[in-house]
N, C-alpha and C. Protein backbone atom coordinates (compact mmCIF):
# COMPACT_ATOMS: atom_id res chain seq x y z
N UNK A 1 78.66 -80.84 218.37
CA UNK A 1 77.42 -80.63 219.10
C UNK A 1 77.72 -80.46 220.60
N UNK A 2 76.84 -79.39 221.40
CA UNK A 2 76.95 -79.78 223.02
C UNK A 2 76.79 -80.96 223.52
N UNK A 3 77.23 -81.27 224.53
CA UNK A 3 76.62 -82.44 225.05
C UNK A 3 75.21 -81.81 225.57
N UNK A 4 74.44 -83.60 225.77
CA UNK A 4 73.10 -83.61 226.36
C UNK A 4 72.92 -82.77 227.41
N UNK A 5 71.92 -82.01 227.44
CA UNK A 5 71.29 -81.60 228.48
C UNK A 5 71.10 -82.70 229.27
N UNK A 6 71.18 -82.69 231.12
CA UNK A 6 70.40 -83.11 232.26
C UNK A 6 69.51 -82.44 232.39
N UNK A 7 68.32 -83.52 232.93
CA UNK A 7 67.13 -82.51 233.55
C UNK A 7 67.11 -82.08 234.89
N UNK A 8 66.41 -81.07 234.74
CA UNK A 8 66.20 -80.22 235.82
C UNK A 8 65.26 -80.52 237.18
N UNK A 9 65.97 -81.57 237.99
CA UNK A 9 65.14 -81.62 239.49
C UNK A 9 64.39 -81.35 239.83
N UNK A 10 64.89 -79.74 239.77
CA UNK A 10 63.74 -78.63 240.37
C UNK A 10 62.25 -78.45 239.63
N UNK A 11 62.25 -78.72 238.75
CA UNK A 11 61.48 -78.75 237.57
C UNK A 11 59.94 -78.95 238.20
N UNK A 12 59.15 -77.99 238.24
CA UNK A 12 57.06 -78.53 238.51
C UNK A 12 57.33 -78.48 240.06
N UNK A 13 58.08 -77.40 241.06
CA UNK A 13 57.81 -77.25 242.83
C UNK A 13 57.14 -76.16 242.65
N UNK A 14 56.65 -75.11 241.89
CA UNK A 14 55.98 -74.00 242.31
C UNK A 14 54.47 -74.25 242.66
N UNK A 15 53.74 -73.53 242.79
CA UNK A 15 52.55 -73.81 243.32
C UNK A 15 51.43 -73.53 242.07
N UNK A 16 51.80 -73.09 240.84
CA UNK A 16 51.14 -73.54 240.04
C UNK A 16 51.08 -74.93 239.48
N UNK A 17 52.42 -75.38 239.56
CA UNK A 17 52.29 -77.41 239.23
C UNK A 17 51.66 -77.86 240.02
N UNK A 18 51.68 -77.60 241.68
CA UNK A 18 51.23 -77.95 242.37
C UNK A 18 49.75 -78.00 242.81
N UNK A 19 48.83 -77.16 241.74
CA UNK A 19 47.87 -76.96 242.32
C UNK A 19 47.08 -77.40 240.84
N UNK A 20 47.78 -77.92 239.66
CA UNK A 20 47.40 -78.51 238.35
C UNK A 20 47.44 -80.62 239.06
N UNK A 21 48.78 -80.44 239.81
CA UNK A 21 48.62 -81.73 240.08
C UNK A 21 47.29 -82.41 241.37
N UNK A 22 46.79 -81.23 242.21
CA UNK A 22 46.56 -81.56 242.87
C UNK A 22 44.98 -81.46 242.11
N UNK A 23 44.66 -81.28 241.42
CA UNK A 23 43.66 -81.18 240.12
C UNK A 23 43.32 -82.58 239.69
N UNK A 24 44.74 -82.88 239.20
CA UNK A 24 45.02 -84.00 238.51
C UNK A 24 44.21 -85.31 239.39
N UNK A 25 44.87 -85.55 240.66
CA UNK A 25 44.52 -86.16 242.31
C UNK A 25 43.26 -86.61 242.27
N UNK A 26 42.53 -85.57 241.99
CA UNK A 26 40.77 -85.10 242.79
C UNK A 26 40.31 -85.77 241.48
N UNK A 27 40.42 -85.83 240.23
CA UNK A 27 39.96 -86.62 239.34
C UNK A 27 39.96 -87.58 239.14
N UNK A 28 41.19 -88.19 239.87
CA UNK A 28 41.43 -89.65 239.78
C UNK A 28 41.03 -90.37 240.78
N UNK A 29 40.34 -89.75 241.99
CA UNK A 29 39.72 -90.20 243.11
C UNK A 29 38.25 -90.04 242.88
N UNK A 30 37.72 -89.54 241.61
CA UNK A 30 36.50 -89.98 241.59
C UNK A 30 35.91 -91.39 241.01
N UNK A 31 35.14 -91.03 241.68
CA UNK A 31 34.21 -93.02 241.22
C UNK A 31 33.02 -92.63 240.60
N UNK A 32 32.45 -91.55 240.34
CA UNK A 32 31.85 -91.05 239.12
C UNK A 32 32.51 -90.64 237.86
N UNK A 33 32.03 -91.24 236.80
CA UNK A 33 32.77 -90.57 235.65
C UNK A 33 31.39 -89.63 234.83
N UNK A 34 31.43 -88.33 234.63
CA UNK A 34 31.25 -87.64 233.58
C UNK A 34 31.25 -88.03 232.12
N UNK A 35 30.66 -88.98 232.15
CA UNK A 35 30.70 -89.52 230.30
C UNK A 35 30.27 -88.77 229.09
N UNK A 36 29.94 -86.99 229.70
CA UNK A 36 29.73 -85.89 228.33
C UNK A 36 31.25 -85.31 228.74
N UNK A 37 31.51 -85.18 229.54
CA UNK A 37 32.67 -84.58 229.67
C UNK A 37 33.67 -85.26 229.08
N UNK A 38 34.11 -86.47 229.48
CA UNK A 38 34.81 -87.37 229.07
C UNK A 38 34.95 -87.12 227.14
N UNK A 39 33.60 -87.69 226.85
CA UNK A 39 33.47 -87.79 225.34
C UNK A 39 34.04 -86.17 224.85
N UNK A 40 33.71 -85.32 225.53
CA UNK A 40 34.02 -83.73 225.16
C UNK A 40 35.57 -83.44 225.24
N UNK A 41 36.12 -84.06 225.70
CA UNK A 41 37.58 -84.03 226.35
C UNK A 41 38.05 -84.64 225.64
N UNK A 42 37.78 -86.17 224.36
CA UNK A 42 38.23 -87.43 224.29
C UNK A 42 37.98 -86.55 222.55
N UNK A 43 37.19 -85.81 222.05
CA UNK A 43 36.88 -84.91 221.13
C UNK A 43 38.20 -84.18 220.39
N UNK A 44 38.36 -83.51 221.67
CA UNK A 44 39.22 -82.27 221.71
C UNK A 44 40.78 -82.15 221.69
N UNK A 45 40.93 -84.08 222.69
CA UNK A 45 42.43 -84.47 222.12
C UNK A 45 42.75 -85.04 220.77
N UNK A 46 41.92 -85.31 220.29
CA UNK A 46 41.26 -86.03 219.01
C UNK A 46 42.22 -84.86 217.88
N UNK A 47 40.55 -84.17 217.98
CA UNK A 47 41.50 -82.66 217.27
C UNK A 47 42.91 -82.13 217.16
N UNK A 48 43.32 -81.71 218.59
CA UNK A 48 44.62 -81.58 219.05
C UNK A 48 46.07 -82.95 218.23
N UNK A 49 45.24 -83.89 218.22
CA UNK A 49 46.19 -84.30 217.86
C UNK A 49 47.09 -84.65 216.67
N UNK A 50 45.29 -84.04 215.49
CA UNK A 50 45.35 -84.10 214.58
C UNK A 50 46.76 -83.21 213.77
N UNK A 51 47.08 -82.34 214.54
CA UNK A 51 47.57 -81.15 214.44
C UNK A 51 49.25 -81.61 214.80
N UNK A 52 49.49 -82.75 215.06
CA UNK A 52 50.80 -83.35 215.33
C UNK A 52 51.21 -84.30 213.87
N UNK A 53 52.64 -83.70 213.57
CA UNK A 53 52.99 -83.76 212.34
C UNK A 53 53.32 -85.35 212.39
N UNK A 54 53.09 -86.21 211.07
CA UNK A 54 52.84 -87.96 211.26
C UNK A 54 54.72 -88.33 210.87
N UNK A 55 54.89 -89.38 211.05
CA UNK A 55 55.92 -90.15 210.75
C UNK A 55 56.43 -89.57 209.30
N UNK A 56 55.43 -89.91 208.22
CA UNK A 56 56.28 -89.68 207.02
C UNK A 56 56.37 -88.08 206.73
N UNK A 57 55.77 -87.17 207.67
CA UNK A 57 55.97 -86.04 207.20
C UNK A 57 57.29 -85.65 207.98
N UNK A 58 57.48 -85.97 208.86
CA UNK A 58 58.72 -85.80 210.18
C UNK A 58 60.30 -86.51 209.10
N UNK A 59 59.95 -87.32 208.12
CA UNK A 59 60.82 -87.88 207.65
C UNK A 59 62.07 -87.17 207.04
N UNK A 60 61.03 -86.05 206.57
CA UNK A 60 61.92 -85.22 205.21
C UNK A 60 62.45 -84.70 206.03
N UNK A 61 62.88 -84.81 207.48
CA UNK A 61 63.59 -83.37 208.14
C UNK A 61 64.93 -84.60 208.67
N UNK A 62 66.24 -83.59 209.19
CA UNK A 62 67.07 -84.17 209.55
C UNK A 62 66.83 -85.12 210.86
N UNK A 63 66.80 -86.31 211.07
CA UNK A 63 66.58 -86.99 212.36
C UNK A 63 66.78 -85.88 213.39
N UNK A 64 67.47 -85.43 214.10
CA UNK A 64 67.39 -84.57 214.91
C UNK A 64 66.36 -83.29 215.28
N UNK A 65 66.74 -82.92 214.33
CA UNK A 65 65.53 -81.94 214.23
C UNK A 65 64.27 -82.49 214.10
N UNK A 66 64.11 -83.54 213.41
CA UNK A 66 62.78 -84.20 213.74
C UNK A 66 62.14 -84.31 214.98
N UNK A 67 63.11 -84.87 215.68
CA UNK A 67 62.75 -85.30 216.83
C UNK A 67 62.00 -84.10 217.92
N UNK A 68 62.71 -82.70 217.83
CA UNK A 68 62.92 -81.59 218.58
C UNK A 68 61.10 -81.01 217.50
N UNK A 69 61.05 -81.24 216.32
CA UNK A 69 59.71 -80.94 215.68
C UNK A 69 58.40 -81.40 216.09
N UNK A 70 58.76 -83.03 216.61
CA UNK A 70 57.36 -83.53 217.19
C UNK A 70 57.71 -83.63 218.90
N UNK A 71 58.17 -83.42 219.52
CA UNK A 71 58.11 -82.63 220.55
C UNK A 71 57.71 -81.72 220.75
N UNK A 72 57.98 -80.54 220.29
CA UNK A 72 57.39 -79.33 220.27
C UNK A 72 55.99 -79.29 219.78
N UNK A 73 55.58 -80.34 218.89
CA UNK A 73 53.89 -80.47 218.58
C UNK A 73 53.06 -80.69 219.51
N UNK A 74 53.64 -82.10 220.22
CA UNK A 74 53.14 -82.74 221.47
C UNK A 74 53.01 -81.81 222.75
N UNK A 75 54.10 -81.10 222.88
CA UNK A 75 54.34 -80.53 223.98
C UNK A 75 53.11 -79.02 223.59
N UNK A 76 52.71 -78.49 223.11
CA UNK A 76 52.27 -77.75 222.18
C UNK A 76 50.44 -77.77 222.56
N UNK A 77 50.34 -79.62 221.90
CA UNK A 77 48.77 -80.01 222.21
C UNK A 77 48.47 -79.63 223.50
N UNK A 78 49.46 -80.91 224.76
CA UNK A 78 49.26 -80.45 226.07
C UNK A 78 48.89 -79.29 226.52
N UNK A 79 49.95 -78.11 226.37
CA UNK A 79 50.13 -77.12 227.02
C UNK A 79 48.46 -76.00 226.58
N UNK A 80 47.96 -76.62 225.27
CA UNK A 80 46.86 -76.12 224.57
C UNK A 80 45.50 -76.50 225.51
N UNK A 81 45.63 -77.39 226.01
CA UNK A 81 44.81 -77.66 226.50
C UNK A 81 44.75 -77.86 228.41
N UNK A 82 45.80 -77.69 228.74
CA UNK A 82 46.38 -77.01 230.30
C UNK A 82 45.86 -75.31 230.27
N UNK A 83 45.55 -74.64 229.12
CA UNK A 83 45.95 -73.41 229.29
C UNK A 83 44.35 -73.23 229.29
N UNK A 84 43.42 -74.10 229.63
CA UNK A 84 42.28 -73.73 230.07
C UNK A 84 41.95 -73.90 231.68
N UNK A 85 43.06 -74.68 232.23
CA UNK A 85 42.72 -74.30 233.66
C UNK A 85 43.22 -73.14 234.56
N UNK A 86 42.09 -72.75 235.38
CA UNK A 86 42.30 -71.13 236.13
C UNK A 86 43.29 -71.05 236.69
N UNK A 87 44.21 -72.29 237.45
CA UNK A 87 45.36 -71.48 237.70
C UNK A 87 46.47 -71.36 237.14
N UNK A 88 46.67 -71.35 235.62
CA UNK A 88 47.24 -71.46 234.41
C UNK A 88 47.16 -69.92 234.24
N UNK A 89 45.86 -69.12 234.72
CA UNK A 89 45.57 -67.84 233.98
C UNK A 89 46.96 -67.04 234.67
N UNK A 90 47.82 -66.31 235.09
CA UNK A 90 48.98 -65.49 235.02
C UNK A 90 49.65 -65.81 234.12
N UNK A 91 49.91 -67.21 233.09
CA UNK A 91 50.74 -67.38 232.31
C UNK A 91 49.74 -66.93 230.83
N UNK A 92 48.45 -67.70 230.67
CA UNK A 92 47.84 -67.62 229.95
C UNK A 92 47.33 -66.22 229.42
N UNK A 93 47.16 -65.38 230.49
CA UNK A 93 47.05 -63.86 230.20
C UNK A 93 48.47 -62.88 229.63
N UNK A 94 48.90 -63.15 230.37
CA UNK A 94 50.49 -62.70 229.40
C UNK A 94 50.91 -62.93 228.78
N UNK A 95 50.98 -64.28 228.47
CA UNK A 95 50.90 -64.85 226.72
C UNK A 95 49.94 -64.20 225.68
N UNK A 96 48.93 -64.01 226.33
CA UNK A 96 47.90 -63.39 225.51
C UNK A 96 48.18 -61.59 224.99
N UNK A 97 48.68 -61.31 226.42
CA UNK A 97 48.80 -59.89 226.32
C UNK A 97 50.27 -59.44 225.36
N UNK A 98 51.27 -60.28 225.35
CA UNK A 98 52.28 -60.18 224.14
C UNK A 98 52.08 -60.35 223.29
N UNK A 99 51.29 -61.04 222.97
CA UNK A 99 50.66 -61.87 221.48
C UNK A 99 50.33 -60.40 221.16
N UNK A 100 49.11 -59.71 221.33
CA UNK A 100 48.81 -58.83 220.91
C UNK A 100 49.32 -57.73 220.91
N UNK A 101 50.60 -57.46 221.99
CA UNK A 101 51.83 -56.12 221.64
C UNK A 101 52.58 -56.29 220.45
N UNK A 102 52.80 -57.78 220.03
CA UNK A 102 54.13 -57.99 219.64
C UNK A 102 53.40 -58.37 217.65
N UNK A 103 52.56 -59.00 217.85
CA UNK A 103 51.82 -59.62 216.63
C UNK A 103 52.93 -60.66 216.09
N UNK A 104 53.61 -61.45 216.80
CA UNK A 104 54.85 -62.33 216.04
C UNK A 104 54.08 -62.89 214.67
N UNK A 105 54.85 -62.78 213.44
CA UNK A 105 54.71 -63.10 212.08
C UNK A 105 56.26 -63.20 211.69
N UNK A 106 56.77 -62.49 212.05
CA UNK A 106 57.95 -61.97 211.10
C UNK A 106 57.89 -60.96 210.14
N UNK A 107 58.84 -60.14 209.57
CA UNK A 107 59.17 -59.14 209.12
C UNK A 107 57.87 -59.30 207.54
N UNK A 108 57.31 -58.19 206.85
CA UNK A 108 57.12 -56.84 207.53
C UNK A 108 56.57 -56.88 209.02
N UNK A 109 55.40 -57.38 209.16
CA UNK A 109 54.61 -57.14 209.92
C UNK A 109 55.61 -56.82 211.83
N UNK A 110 55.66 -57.54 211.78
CA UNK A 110 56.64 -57.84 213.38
C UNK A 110 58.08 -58.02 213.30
N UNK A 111 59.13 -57.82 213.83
CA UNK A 111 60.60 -58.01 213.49
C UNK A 111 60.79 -59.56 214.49
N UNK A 112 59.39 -60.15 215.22
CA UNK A 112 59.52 -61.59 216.05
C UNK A 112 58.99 -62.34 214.90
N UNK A 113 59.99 -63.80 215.07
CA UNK A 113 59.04 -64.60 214.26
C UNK A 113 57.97 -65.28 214.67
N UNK A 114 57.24 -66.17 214.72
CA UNK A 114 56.21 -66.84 215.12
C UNK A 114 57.06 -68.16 216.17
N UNK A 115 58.21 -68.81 215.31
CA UNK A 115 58.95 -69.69 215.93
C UNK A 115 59.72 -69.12 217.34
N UNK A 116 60.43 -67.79 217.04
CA UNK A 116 61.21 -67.47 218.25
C UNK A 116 60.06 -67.11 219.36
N UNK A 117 58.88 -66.54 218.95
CA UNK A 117 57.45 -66.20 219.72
C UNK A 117 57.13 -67.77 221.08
N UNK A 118 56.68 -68.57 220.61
CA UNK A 118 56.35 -69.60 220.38
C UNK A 118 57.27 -70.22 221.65
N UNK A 119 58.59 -70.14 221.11
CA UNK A 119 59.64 -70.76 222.03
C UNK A 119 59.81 -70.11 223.11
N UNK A 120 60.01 -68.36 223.17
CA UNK A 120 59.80 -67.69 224.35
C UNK A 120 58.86 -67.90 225.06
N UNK A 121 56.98 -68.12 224.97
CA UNK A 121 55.87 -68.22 225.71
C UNK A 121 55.80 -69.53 226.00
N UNK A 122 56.31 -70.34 225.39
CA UNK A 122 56.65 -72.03 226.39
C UNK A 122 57.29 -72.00 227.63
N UNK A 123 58.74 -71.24 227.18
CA UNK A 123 60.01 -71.61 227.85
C UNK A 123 60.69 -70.60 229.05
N UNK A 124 60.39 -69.51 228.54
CA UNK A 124 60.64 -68.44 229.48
C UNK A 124 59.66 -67.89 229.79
N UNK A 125 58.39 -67.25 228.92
CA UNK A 125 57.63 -66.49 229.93
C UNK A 125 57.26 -67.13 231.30
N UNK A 126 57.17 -66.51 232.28
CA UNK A 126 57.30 -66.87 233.79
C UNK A 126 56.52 -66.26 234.69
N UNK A 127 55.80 -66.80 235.87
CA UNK A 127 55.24 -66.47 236.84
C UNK A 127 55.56 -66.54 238.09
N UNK A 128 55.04 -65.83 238.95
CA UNK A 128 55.45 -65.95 239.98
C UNK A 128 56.95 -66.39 240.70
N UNK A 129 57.26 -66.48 241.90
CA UNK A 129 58.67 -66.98 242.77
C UNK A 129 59.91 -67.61 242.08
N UNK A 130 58.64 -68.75 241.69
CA UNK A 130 59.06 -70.21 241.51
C UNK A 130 59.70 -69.71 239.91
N UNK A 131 59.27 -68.68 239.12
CA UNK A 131 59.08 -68.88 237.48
C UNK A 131 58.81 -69.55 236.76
N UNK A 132 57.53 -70.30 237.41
CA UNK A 132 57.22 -71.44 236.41
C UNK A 132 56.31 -70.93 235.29
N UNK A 133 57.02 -72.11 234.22
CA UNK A 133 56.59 -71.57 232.66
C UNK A 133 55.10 -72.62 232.29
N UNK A 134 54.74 -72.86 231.23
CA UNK A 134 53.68 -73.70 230.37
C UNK A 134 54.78 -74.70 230.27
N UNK A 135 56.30 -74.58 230.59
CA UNK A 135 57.22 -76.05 230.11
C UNK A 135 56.61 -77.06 231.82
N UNK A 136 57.20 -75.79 232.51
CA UNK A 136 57.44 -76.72 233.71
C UNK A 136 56.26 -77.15 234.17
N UNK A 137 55.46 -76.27 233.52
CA UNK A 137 53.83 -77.24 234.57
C UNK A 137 53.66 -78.77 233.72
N UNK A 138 53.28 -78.59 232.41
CA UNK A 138 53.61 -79.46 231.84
C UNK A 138 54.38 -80.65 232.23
N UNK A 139 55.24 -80.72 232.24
CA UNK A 139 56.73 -81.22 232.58
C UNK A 139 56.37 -82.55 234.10
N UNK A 140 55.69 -81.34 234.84
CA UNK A 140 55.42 -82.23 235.97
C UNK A 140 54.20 -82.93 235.98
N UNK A 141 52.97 -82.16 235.09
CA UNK A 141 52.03 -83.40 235.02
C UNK A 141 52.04 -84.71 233.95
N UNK A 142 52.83 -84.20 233.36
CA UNK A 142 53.54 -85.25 232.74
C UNK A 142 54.27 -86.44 233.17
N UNK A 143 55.39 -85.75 234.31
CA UNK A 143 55.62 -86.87 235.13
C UNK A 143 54.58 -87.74 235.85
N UNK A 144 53.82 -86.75 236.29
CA UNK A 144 52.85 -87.20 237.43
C UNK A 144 51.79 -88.47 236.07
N UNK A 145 51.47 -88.43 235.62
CA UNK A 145 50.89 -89.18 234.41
C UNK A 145 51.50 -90.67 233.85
N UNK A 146 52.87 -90.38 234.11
CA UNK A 146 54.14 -91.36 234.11
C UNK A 146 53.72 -91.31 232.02
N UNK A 147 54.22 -90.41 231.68
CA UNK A 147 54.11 -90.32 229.98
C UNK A 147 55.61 -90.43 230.11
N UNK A 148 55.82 -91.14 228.73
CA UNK A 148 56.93 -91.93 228.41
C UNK A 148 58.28 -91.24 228.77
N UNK A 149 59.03 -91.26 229.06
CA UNK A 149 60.26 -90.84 229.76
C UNK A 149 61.25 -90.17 228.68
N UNK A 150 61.27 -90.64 227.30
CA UNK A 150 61.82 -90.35 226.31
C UNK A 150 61.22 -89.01 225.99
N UNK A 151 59.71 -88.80 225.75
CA UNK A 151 59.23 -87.96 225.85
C UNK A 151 59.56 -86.74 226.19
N UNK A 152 59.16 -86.93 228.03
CA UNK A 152 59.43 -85.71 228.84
C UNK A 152 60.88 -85.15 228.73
N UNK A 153 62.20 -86.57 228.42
CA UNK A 153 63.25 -85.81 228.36
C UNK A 153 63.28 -84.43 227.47
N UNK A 154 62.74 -85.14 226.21
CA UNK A 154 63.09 -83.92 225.04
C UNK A 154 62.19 -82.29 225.59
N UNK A 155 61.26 -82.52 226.40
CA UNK A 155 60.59 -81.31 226.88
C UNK A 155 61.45 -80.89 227.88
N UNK A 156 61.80 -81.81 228.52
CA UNK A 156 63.22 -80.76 229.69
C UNK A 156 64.45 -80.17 228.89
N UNK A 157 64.74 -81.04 227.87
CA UNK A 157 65.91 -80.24 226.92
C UNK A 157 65.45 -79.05 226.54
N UNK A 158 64.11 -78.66 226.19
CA UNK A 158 63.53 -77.38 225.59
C UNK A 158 63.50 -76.45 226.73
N UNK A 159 62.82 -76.82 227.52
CA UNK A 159 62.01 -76.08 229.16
C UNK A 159 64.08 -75.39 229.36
N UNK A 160 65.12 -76.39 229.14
CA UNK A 160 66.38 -75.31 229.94
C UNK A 160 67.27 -74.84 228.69
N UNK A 161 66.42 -74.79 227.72
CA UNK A 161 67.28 -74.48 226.51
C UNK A 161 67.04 -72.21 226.73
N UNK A 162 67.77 -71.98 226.32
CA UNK A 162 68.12 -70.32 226.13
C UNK A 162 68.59 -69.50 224.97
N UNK A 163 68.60 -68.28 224.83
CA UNK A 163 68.70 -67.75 223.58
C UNK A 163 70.53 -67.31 224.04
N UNK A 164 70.93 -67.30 223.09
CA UNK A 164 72.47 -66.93 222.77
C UNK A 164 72.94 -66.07 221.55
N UNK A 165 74.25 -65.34 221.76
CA UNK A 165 74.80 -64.50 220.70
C UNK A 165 75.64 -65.66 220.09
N UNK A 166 75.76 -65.96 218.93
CA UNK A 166 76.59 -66.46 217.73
C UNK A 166 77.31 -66.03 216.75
N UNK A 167 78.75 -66.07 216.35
CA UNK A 167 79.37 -65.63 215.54
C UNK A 167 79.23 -66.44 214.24
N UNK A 168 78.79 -66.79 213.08
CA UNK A 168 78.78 -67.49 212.09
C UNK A 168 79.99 -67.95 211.75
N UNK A 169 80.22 -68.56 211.97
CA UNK A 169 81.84 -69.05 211.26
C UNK A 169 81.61 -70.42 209.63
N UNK A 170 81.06 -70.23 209.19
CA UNK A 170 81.04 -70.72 207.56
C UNK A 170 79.75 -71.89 207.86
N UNK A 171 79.97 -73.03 206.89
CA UNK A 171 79.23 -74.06 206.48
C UNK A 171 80.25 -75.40 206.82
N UNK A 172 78.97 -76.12 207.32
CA UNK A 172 79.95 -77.81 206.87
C UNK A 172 78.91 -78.49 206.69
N UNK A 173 78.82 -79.30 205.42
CA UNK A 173 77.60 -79.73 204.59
C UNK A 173 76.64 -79.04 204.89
N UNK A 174 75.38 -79.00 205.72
CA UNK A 174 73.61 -78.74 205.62
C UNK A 174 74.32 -78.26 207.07
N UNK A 175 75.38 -78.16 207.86
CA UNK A 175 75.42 -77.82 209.13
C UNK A 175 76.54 -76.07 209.32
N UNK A 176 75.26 -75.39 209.93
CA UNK A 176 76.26 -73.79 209.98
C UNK A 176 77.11 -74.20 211.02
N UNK A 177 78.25 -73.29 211.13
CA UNK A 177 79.10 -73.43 212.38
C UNK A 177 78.55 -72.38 213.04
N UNK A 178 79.14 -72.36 214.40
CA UNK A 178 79.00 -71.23 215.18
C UNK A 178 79.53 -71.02 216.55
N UNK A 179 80.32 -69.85 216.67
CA UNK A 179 80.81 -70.21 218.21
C UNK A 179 80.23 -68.67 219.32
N UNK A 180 79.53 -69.26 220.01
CA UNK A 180 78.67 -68.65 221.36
C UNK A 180 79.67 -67.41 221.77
N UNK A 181 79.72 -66.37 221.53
CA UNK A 181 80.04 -65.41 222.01
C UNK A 181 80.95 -65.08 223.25
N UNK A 182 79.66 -65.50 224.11
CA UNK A 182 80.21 -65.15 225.92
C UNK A 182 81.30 -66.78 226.28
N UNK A 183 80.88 -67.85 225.80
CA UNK A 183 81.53 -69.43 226.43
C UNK A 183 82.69 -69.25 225.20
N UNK A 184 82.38 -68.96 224.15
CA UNK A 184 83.40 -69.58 222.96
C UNK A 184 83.12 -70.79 222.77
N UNK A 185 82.11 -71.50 222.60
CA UNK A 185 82.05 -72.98 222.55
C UNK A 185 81.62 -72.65 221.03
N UNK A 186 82.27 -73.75 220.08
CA UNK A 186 82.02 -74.09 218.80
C UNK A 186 80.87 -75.25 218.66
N UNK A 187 79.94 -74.69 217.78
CA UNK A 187 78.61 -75.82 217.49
C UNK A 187 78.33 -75.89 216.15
N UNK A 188 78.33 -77.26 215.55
CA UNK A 188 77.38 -77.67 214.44
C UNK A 188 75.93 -77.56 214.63
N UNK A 189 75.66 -76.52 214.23
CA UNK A 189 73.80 -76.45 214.09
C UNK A 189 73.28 -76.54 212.95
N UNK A 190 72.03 -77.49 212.80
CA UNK A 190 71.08 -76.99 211.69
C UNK A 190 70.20 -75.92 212.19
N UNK A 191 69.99 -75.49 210.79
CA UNK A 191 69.40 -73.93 210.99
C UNK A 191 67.85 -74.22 210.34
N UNK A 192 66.87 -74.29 211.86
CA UNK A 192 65.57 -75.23 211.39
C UNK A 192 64.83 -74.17 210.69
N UNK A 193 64.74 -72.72 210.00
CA UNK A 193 64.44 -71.78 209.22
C UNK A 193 64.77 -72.05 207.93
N UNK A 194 65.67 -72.85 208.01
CA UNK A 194 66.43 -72.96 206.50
C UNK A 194 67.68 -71.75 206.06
N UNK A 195 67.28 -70.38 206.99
CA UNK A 195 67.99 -69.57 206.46
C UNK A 195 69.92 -70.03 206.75
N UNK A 196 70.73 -70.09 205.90
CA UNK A 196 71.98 -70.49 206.28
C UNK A 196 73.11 -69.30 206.71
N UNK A 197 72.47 -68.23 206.19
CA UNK A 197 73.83 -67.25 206.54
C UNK A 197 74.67 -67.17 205.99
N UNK A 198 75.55 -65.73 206.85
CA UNK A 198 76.87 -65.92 205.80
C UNK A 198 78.12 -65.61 207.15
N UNK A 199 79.28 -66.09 206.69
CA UNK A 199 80.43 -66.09 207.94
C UNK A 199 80.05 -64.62 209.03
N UNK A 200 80.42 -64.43 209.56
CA UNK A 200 81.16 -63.06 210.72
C UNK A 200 79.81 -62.74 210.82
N UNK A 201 78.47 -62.66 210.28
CA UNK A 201 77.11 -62.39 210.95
C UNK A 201 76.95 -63.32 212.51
N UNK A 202 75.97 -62.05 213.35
CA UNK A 202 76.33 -62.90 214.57
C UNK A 202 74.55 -62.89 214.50
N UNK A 203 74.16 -64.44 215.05
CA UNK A 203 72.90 -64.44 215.01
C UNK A 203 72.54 -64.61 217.04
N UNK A 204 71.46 -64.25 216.99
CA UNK A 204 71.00 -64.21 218.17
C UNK A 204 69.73 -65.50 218.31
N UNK A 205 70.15 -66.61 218.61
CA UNK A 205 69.37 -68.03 218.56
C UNK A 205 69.55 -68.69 220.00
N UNK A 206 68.22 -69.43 219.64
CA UNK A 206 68.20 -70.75 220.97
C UNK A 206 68.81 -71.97 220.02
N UNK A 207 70.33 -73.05 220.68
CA UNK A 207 70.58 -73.78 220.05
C UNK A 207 70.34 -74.75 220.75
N UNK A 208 69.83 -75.92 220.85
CA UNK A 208 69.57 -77.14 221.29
C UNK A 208 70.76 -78.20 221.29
N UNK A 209 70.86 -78.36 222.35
CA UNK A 209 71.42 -79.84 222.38
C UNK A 209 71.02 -81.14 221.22
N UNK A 210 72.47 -81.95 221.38
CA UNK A 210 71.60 -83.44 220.87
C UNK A 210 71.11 -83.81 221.63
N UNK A 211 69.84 -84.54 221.71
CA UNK A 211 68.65 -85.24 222.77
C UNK A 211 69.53 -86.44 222.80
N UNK A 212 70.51 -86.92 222.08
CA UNK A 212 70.73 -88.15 222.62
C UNK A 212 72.11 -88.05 222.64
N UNK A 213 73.03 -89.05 222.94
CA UNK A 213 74.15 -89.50 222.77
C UNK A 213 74.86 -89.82 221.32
């Protein structure tokens, strides 16, 4: 496996974090509370959260990948519900506007899958200077929130994770090999598709770090 990702410093300075956090600020300095809003809001994470996969379903998957599965749920809800504030809209519109060039499904329909879709409009699609994504805004109101630290790590492992060329080099138990093209670095990956491959195919994937040690 690679070693762990560090997170990224720089991570939530553009002026879209900056202007979600300063959002964040003005709410927490009120001494009125909105109690339809509230209840409407308190609704909607409700829902949202419903939609986050539980303990025993997370089970059947390899610990690792588990972990990187309900992350991506969590991180997922948030960003679902960030992507209704206005200065979210440059990311939110271009997400929108690929969605509908691209139709990610997977083959017939689209040659994108829904997963590689998904991971690109988190992680890379980008705005403005700074290029901040739906990871990094996230990321920082998250910090700013002080949500659990374990947490946010696994969203910074995603937010600097990237797509790569791979040479297949065989099987070892449930784990493909593979060595990165441009570095030559050799990796045990599970292949969270299930699809396993076959040797000398070179796949074009985002591989993740272990989140832990």
């Amino acid at each position: 496996m690679p070693k762990r990702a560090q997170p990224n410093k720089r991570l939530g300075k553009g002026p879209i974090a900056r202007a979600v956090l300063a959002s964040a600020r003005q709410l927490l300095r009120r001494k009125v509370v909105d109690l339809a809003a509230w209840r409407d809001a308190k609704i909607r994470a409700e829902d949202f959260e419903k939609t986050v996969l539980s303990q025993a379903e997370l089970s059947v998957y390899d610990p690792v990948h588990g972990v990187y599965i309900y992350g991506q749920h969590q991180l997922s809800v948030l960003i679902e519900q960030l992507a209704e504030l206005p200065m979210l809209d440059p990311l939110t519109e271009a997400y929108a506007e690929a969605q509908d060039d691209y139709m990610p499904s997977g083959p017939p329909i689209s040659p994108l899958t829904q997963s590689y879709f998904t991971s690109w409009g988190l992680f890379d699609l980008n705005a403005g200077a700074h290029r901040e994504t739906f990871g990094t805004v996230t990321i920082a109101l998250c910090k700013f929130l002080k949500v659990d630290p374990g947490l946010i790590h696994i969203f910074e492992i995603m937010q600097q994770s990237r797509m790569g060329l791979y040479r297949h080099g065989g099987m070892s138990g449930h784990h493909v090999l593979l060595r990165e093209l441009i570095t030559n670095r050799e990796i045990r990956a599970i292949s969270a598709s299930g699809y396993q491959g076959r040797p000398r195919e070179i796949w074009f994937a985002r591989v993740l770090p272990a989140p832990f040690d």
